[in-house]
C-alpha atoms as a PDB file:
ATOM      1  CA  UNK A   1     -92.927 -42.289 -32.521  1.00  0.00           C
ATOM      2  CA  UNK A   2     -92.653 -41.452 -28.454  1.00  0.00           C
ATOM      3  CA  UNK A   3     -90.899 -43.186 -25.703  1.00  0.00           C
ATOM      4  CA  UNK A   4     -93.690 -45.613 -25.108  1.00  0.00           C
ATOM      5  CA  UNK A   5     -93.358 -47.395 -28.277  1.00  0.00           C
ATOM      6  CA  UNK A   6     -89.558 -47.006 -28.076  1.00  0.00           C
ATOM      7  CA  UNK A   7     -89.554 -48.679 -24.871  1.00  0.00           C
ATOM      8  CA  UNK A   8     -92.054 -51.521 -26.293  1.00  0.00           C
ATOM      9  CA  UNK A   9     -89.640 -52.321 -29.345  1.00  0.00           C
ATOM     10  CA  UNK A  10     -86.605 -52.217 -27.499  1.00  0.00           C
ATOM     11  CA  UNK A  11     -88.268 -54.570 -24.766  1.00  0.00           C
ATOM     12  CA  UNK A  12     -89.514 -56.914 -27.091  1.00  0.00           C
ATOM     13  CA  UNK A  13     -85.444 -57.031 -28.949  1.00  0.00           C
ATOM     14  CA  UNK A  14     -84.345 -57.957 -25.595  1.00  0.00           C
ATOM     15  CA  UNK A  15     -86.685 -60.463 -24.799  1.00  0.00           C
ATOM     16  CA  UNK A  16     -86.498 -62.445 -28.484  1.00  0.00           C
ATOM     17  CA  UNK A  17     -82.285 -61.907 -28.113  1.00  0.00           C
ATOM     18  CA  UNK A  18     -82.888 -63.747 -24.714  1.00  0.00           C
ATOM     19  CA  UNK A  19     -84.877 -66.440 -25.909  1.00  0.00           C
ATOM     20  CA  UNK A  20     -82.329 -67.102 -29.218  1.00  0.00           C
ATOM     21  CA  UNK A  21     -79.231 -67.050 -26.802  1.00  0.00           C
ATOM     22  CA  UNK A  22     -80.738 -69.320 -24.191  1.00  0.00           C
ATOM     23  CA  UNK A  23     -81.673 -72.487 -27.352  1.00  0.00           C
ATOM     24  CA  UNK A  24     -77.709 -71.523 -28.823  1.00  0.00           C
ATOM     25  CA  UNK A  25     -76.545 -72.614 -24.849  1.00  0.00           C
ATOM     26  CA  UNK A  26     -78.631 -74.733 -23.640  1.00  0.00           C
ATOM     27  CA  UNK A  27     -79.245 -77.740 -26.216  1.00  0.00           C
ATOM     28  CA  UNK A  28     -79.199 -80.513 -23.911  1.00  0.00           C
ATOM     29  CA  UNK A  29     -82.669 -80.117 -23.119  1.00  0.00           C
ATOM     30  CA  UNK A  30     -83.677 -80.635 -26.664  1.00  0.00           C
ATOM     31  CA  UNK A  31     -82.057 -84.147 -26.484  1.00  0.00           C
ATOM     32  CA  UNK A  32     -84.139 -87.400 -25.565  1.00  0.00           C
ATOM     33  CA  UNK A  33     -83.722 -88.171 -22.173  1.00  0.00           C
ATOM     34  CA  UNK A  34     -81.911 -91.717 -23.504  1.00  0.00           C
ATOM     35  CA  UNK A  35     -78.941 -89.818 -24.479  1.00  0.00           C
ATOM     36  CA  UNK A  36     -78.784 -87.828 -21.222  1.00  0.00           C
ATOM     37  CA  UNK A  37     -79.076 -90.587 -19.060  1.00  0.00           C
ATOM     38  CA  UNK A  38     -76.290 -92.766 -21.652  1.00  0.00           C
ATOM     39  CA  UNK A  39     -73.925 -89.879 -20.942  1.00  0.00           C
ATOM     40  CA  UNK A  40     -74.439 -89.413 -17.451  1.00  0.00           C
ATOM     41  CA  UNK A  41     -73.616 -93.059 -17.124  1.00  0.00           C
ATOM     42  CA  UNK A  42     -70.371 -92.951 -19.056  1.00  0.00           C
ATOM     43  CA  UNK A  43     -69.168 -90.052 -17.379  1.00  0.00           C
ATOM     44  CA  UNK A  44     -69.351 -91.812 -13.871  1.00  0.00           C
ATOM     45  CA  UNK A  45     -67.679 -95.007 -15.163  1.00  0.00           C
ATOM     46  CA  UNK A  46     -65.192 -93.177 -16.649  1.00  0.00           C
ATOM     47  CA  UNK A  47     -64.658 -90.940 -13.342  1.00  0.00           C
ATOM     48  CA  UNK A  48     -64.539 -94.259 -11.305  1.00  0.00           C
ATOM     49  CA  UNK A  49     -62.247 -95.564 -14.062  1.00  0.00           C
ATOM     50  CA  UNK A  50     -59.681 -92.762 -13.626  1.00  0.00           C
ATOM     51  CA  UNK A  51     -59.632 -92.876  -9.605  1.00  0.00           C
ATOM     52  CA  UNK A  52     -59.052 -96.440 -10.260  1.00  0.00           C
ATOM     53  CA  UNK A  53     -56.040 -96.119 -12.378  1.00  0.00           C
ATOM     54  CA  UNK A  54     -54.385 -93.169 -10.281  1.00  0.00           C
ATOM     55  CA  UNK A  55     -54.841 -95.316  -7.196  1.00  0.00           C
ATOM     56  CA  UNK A  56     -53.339 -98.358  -9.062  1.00  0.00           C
ATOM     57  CA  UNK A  57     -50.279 -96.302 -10.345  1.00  0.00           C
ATOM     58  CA  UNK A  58     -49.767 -95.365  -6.580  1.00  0.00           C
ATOM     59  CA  UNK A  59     -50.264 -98.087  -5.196  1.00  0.00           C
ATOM     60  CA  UNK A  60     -49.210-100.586  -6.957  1.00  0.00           C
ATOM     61  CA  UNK A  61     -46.541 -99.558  -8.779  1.00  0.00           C
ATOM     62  CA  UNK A  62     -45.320-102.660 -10.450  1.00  0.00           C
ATOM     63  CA  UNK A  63     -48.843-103.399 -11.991  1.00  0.00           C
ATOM     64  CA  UNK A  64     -47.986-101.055 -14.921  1.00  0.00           C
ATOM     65  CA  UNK A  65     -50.186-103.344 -17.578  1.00  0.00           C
ATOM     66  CA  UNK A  66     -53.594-103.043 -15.578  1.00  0.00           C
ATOM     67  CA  UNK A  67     -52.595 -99.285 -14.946  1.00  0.00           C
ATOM     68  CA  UNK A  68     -52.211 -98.587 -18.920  1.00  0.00           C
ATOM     69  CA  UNK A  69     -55.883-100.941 -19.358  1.00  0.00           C
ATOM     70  CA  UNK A  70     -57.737 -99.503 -16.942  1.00  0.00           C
ATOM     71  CA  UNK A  71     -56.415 -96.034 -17.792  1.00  0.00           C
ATOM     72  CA  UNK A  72     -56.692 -96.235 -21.812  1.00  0.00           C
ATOM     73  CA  UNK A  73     -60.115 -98.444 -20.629  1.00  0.00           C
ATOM     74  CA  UNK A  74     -61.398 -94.771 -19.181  1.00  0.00           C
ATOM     75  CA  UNK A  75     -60.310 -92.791 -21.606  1.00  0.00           C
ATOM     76  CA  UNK A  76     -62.255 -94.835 -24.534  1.00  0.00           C
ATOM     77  CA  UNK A  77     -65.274 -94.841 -22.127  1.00  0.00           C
ATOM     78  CA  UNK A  78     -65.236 -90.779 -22.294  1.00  0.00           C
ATOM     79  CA  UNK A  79     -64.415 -91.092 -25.675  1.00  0.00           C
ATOM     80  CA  UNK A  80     -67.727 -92.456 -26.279  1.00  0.00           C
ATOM     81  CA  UNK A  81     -69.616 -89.984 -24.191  1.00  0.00           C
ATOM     82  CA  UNK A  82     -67.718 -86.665 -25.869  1.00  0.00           C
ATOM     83  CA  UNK A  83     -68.988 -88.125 -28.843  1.00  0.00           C
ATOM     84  CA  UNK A  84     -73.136 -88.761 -27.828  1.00  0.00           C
ATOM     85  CA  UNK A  85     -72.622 -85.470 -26.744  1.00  0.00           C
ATOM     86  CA  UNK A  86     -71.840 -83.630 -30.124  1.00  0.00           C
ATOM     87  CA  UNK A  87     -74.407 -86.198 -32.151  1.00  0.00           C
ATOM     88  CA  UNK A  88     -77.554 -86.014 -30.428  1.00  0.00           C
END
């Protein structure tokens, strides 16, 4: 064996460990777009959610039963999206 087919079978062991490591990372593409597009959703409610409660705690401080809905409100709403992330 010389260094040209060497070269050709380590190339083609780096190139098919590439390809194997980049579908273990990167499964999101391999989801429908529905899903995506679900998640993405939930994730900005629940970001406006969160604000929202952090600016009603500050704010209005004696509100302490719409902080605790809102907040528990976002936190179910993320809920949701951690799990459409794991089953699709």
């Amino acid at each position: 064996m010389n260094q040209e087919d060497v070269d050709k079978i380590i190339a083609e062991a780096v190139a098919e460990s590439k390809n194997e490591s980049h579908k273990k990372w990167h499964k999101a593409k391999s989801s429908s777009h529905n899903v995506i597009t679900t998640r993405r959703i939930l994730n900005w409610v629940f970001m406006v959610g969160f604000v929202a409660a952090v600016a009603i705690y500050f704010l209005l401080p004696e509100q302490r039963m719409l902080f605790f809905s809102i907040g528990f409100g976002a936190i179910a709403i993320k809920l949701v999206e951690f799990c459409l992330r794991f089953m699709f």
